[in-house]
PDB file of N, CA and C in Angstrom:
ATOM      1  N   UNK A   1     106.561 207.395 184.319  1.00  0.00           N
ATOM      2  CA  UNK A   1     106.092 206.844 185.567  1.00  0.00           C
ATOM      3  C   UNK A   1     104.610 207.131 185.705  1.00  0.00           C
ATOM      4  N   UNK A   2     104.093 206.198 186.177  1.00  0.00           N
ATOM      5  CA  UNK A   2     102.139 206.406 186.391  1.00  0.00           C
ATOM      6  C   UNK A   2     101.807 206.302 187.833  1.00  0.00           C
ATOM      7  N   UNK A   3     101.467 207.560 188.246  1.00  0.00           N
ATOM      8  CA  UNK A   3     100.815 207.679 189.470  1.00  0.00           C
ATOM      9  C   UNK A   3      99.745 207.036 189.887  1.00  0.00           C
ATOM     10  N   UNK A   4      99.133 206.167 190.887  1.00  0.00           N
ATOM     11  CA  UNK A   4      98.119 205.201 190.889  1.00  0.00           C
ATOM     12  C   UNK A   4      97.894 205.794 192.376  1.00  0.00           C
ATOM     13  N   UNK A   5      96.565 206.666 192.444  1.00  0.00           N
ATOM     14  CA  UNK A   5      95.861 206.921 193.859  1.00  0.00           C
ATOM     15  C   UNK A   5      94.972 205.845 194.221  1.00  0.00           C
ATOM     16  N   UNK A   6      94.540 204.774 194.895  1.00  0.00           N
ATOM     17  CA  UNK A   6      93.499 204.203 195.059  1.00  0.00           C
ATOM     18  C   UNK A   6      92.568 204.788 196.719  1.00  0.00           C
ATOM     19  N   UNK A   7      91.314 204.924 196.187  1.00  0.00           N
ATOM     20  CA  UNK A   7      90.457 205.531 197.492  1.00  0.00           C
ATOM     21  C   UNK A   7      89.333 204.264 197.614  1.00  0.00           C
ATOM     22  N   UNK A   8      89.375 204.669 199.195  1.00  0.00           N
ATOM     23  CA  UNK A   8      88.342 203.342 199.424  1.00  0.00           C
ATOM     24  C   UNK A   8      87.914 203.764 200.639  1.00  0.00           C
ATOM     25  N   UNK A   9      86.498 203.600 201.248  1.00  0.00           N
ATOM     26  CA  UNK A   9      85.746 203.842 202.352  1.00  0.00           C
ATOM     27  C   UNK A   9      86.513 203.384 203.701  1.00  0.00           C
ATOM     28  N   UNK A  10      86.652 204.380 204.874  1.00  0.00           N
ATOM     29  CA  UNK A  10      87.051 203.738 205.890  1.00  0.00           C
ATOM     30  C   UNK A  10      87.053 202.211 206.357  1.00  0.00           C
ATOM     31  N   UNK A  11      85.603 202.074 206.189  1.00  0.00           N
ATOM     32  CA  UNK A  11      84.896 200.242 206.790  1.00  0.00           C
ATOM     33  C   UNK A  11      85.591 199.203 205.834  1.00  0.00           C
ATOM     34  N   UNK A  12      85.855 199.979 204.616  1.00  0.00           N
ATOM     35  CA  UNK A  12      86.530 199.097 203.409  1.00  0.00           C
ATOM     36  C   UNK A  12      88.094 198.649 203.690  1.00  0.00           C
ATOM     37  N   UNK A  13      88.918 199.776 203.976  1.00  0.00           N
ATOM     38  CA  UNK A  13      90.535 199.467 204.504  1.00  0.00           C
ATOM     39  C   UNK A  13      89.872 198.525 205.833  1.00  0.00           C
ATOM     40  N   UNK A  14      89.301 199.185 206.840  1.00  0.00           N
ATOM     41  CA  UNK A  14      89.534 198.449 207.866  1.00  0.00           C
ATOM     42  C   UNK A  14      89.579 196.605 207.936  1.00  0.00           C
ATOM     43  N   UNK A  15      88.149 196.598 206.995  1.00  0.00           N
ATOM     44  CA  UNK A  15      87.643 195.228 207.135  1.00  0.00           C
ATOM     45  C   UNK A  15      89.092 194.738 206.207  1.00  0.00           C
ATOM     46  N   UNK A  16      89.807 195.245 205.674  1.00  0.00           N
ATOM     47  CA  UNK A  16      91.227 194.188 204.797  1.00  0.00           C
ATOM     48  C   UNK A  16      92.071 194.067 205.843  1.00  0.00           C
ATOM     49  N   UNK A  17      92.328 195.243 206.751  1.00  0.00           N
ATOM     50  CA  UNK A  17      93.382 195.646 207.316  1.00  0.00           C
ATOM     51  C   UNK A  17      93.245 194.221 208.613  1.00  0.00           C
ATOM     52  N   UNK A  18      91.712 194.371 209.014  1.00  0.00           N
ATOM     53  CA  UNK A  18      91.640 193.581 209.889  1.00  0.00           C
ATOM     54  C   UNK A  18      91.833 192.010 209.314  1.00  0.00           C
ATOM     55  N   UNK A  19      91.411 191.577 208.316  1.00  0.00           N
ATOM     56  CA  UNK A  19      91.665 190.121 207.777  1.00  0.00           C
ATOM     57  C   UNK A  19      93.354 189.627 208.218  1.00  0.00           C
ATOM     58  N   UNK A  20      94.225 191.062 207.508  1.00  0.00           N
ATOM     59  CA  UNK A  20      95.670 191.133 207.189  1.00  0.00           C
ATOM     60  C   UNK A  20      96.452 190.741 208.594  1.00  0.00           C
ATOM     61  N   UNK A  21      95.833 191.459 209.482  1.00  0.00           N
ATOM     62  CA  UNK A  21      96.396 191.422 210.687  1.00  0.00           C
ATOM     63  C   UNK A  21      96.046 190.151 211.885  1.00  0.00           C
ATOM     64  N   UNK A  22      94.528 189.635 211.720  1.00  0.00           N
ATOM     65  CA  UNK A  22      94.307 188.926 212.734  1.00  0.00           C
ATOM     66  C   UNK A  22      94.293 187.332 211.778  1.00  0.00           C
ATOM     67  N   UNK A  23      93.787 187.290 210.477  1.00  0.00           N
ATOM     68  CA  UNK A  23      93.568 186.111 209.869  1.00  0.00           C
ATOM     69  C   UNK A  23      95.308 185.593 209.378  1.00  0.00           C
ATOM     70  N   UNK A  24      95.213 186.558 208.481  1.00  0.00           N
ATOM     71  CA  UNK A  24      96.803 186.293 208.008  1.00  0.00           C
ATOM     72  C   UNK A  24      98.170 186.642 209.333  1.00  0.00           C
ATOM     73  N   UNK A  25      98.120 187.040 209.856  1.00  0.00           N
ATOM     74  CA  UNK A  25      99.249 187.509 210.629  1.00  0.00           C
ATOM     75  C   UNK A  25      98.873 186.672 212.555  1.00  0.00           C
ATOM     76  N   UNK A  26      97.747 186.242 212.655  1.00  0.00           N
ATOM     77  CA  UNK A  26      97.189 185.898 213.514  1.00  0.00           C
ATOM     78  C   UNK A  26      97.493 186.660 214.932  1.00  0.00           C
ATOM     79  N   UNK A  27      97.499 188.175 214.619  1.00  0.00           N
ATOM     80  CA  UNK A  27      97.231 189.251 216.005  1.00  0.00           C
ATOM     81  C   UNK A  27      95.957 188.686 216.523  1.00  0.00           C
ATOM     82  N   UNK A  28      95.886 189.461 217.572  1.00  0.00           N
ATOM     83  CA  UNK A  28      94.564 189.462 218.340  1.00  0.00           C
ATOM     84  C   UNK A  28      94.508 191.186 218.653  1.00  0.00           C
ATOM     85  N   UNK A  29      93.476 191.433 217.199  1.00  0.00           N
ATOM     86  CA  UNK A  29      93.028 192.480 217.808  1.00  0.00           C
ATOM     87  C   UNK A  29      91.247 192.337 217.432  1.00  0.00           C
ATOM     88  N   UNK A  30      90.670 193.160 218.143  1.00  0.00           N
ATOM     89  CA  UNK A  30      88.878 193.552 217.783  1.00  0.00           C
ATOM     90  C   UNK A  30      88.987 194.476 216.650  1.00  0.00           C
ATOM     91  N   UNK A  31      87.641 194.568 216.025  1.00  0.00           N
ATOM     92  CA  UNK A  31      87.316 194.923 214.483  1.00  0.00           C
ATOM     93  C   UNK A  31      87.498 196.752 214.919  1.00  0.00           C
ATOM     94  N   UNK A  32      87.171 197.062 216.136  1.00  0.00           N
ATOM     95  CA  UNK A  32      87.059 198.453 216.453  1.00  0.00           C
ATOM     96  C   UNK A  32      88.162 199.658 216.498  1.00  0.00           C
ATOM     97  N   UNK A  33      89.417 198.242 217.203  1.00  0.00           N
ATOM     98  CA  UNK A  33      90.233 198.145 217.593  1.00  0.00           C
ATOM     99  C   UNK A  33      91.507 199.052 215.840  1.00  0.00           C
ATOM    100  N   UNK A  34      90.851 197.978 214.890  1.00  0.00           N
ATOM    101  CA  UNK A  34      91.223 198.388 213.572  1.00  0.00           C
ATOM    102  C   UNK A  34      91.007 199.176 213.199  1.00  0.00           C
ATOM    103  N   UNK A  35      89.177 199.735 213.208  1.00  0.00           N
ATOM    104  CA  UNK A  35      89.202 201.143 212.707  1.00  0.00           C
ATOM    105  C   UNK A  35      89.760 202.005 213.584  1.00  0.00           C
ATOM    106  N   UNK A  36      89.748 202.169 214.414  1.00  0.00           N
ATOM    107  CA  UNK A  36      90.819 203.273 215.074  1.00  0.00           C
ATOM    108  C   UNK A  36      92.120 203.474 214.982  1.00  0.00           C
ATOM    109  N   UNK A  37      92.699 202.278 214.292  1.00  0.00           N
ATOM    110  CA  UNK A  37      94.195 202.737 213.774  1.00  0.00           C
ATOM    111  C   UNK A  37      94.121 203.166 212.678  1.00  0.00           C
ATOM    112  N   UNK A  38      92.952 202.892 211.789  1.00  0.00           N
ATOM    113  CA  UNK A  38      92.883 202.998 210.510  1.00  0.00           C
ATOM    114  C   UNK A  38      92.779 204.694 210.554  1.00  0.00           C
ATOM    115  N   UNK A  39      91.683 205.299 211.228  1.00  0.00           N
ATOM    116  CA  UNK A  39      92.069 206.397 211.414  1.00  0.00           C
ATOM    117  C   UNK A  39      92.915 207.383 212.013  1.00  0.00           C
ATOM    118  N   UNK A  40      94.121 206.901 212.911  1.00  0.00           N
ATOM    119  CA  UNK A  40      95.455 207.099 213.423  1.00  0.00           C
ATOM    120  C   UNK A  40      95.878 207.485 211.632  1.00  0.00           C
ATOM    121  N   UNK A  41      96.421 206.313 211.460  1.00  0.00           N
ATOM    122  CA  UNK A  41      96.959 206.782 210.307  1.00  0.00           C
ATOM    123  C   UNK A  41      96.175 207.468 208.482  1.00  0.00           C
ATOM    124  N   UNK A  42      95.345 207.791 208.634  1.00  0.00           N
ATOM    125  CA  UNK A  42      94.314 208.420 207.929  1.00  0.00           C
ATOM    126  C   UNK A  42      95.219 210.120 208.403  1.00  0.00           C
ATOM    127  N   UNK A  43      94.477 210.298 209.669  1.00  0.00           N
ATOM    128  CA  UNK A  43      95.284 211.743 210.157  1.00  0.00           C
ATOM    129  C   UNK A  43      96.518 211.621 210.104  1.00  0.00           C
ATOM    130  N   UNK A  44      97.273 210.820 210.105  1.00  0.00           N
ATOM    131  CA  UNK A  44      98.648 211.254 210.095  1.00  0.00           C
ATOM    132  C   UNK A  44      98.856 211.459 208.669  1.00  0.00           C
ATOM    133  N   UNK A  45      98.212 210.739 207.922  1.00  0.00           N
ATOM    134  CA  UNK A  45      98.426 210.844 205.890  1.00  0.00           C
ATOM    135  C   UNK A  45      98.055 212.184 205.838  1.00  0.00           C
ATOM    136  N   UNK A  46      97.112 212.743 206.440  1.00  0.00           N
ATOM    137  CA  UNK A  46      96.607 214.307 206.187  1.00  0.00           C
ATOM    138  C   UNK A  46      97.711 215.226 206.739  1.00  0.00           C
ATOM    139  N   UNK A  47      97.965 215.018 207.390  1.00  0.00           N
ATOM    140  CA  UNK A  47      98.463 215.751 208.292  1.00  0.00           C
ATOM    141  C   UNK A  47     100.196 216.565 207.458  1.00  0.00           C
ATOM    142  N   UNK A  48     100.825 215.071 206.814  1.00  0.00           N
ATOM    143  CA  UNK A  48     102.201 215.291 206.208  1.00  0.00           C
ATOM    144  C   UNK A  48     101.747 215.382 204.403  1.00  0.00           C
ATOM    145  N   UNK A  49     100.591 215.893 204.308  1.00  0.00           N
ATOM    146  CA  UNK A  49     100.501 216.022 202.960  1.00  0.00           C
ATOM    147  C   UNK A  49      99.801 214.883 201.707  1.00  0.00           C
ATOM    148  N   UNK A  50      99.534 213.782 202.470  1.00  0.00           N
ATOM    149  CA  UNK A  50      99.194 212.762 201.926  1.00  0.00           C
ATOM    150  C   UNK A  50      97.758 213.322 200.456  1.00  0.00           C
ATOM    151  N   UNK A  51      97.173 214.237 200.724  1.00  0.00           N
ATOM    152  CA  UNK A  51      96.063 214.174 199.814  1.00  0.00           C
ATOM    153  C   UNK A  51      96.530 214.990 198.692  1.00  0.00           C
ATOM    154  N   UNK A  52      97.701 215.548 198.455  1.00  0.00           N
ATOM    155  CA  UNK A  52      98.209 216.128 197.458  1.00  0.00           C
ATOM    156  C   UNK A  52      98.490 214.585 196.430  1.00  0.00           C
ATOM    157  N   UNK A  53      99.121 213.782 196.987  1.00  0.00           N
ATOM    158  CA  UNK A  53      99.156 212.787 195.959  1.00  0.00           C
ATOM    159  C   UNK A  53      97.529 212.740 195.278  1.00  0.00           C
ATOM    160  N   UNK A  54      96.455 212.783 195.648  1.00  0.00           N
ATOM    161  CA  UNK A  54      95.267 212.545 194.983  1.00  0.00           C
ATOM    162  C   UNK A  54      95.570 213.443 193.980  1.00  0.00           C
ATOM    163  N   UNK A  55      95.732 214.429 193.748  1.00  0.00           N
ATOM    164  CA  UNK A  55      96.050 215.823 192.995  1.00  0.00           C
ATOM    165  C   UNK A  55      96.797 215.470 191.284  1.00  0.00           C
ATOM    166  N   UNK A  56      97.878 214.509 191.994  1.00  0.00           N
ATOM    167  CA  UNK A  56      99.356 214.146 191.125  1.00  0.00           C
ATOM    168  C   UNK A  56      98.587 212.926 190.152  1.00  0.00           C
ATOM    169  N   UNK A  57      97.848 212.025 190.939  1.00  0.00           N
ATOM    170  CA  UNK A  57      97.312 210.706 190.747  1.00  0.00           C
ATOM    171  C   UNK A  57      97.092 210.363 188.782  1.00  0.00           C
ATOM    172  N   UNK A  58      97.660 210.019 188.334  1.00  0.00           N
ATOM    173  CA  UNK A  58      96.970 209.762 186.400  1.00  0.00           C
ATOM    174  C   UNK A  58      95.744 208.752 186.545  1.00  0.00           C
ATOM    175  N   UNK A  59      96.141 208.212 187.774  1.00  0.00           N
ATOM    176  CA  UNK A  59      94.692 206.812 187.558  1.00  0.00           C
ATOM    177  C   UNK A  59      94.381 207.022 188.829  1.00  0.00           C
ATOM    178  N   UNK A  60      92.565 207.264 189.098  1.00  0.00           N
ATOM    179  CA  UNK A  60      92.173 207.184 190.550  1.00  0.00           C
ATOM    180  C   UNK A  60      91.193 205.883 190.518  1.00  0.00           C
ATOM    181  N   UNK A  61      91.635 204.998 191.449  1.00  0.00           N
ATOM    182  CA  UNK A  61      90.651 203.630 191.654  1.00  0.00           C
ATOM    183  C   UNK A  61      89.605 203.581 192.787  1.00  0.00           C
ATOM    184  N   UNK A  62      88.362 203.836 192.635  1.00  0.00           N
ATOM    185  CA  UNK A  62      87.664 204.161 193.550  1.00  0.00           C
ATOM    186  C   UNK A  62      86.855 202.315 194.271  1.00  0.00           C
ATOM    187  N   UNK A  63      87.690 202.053 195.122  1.00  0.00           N
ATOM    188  CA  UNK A  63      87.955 200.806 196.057  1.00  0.00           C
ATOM    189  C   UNK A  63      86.460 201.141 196.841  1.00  0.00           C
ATOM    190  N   UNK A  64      85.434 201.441 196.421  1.00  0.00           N
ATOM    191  CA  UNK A  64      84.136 201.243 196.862  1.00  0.00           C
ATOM    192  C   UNK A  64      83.636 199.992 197.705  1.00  0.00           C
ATOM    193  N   UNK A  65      82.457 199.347 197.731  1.00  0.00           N
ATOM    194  CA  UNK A  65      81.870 198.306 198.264  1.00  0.00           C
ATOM    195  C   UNK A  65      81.802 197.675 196.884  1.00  0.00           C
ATOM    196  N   UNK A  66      81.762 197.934 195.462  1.00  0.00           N
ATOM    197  CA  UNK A  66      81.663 196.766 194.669  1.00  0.00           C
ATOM    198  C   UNK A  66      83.041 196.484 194.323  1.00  0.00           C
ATOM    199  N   UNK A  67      83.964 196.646 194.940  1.00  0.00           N
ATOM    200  CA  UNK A  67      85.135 196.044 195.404  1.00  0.00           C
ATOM    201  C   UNK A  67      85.709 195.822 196.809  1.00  0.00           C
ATOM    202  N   UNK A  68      84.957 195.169 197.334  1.00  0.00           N
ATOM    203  CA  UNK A  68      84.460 195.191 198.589  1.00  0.00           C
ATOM    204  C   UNK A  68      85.758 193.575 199.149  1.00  0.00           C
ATOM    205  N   UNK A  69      85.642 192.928 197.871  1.00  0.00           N
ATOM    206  CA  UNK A  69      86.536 191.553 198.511  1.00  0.00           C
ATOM    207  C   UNK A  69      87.615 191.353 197.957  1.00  0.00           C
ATOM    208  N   UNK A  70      88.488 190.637 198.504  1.00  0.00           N
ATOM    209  CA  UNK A  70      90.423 190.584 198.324  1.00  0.00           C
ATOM    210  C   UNK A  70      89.977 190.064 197.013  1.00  0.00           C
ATOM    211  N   UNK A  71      89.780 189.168 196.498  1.00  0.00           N
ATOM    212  CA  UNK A  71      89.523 188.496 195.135  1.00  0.00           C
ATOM    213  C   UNK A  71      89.413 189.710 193.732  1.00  0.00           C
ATOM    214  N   UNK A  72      88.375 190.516 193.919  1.00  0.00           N
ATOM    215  CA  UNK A  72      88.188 191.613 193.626  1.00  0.00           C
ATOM    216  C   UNK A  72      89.141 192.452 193.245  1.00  0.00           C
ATOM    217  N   UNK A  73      89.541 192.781 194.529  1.00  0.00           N
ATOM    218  CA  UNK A  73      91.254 193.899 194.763  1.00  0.00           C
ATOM    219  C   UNK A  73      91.955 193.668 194.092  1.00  0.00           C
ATOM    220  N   UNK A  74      92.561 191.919 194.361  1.00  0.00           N
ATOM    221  CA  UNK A  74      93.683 192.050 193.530  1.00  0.00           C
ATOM    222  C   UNK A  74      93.338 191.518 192.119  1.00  0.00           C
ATOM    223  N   UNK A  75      92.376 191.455 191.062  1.00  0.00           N
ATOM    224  CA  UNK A  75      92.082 191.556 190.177  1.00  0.00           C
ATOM    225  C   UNK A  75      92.662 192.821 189.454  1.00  0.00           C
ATOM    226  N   UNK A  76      91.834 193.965 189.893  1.00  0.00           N
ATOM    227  CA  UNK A  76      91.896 195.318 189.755  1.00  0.00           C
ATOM    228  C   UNK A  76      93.366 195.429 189.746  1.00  0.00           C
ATOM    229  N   UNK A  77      94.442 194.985 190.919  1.00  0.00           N
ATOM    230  CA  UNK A  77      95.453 195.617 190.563  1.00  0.00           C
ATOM    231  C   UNK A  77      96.413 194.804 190.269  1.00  0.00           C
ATOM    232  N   UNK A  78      96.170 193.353 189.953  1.00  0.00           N
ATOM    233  CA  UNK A  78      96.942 192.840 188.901  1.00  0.00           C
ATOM    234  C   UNK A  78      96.214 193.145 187.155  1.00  0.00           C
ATOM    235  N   UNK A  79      95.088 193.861 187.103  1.00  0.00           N
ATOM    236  CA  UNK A  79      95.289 194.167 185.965  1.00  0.00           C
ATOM    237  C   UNK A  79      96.119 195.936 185.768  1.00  0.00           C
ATOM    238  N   UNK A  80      95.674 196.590 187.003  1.00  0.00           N
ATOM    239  CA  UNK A  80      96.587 197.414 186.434  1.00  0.00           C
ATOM    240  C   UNK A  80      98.247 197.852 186.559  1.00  0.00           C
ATOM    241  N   UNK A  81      98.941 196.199 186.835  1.00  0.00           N
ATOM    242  CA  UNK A  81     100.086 196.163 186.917  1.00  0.00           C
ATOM    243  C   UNK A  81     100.477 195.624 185.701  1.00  0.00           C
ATOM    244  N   UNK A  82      99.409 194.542 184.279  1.00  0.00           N
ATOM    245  CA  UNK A  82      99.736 194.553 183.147  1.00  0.00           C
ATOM    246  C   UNK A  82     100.046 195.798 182.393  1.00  0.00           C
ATOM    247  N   UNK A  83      98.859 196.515 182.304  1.00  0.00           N
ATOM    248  CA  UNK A  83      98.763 197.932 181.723  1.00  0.00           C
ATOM    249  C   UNK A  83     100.138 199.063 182.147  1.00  0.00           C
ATOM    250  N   UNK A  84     100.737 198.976 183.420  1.00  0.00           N
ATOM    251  CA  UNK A  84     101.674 199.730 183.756  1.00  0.00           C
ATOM    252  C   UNK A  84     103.178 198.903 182.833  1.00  0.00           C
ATOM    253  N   UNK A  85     103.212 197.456 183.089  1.00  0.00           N
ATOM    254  CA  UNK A  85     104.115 196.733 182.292  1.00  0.00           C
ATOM    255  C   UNK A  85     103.937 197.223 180.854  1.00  0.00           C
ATOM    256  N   UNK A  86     103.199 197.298 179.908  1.00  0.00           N
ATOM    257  CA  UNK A  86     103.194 197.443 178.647  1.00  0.00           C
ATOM    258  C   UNK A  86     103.870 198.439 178.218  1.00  0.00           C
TER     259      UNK A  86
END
């Protein structure tokens, strides 16, 4: 089994999270509105242990700004869903 941590800048989840929720899902929420859940559940990942998985992780994907767009993303992790298939 291959552990896959991916880390990415707050503004980075948010701005997907927000696409996910208001573009695709058509909520109505504000961009602010997102980062503040984003960090709701940020502390709650800390809180029950969540950063020990970084620890366990065999592959860490660092989801920066030059992976900044969905196109991007799922590049990255449809290639590393070949590599896990093989």
């Amino acid at each position: 089994m291959l552990n896959i941590y991916i880390e990415a800048p707050l503004e980075v989840r948010a701005k997907r999270e927000f696409k996910k929720q208001t573009i695709d899902n058509g909520e109505n929420y504000t961009f602010d509105e997102i980062v503040e859940r984003t960090k709701k559940k940020d502390q709650f990942k800390i809180k029950h242990g969540a950063l020990r998985v970084k620890e366990i992780a065999d592959i860490i994907v660092n989801n920066d700004k030059f992976v900044e767009n969905e196109q991007q993303y799922e590049n990255i992790m449809a290639g590393l869903a070949s590599i896990v298939k093989k």
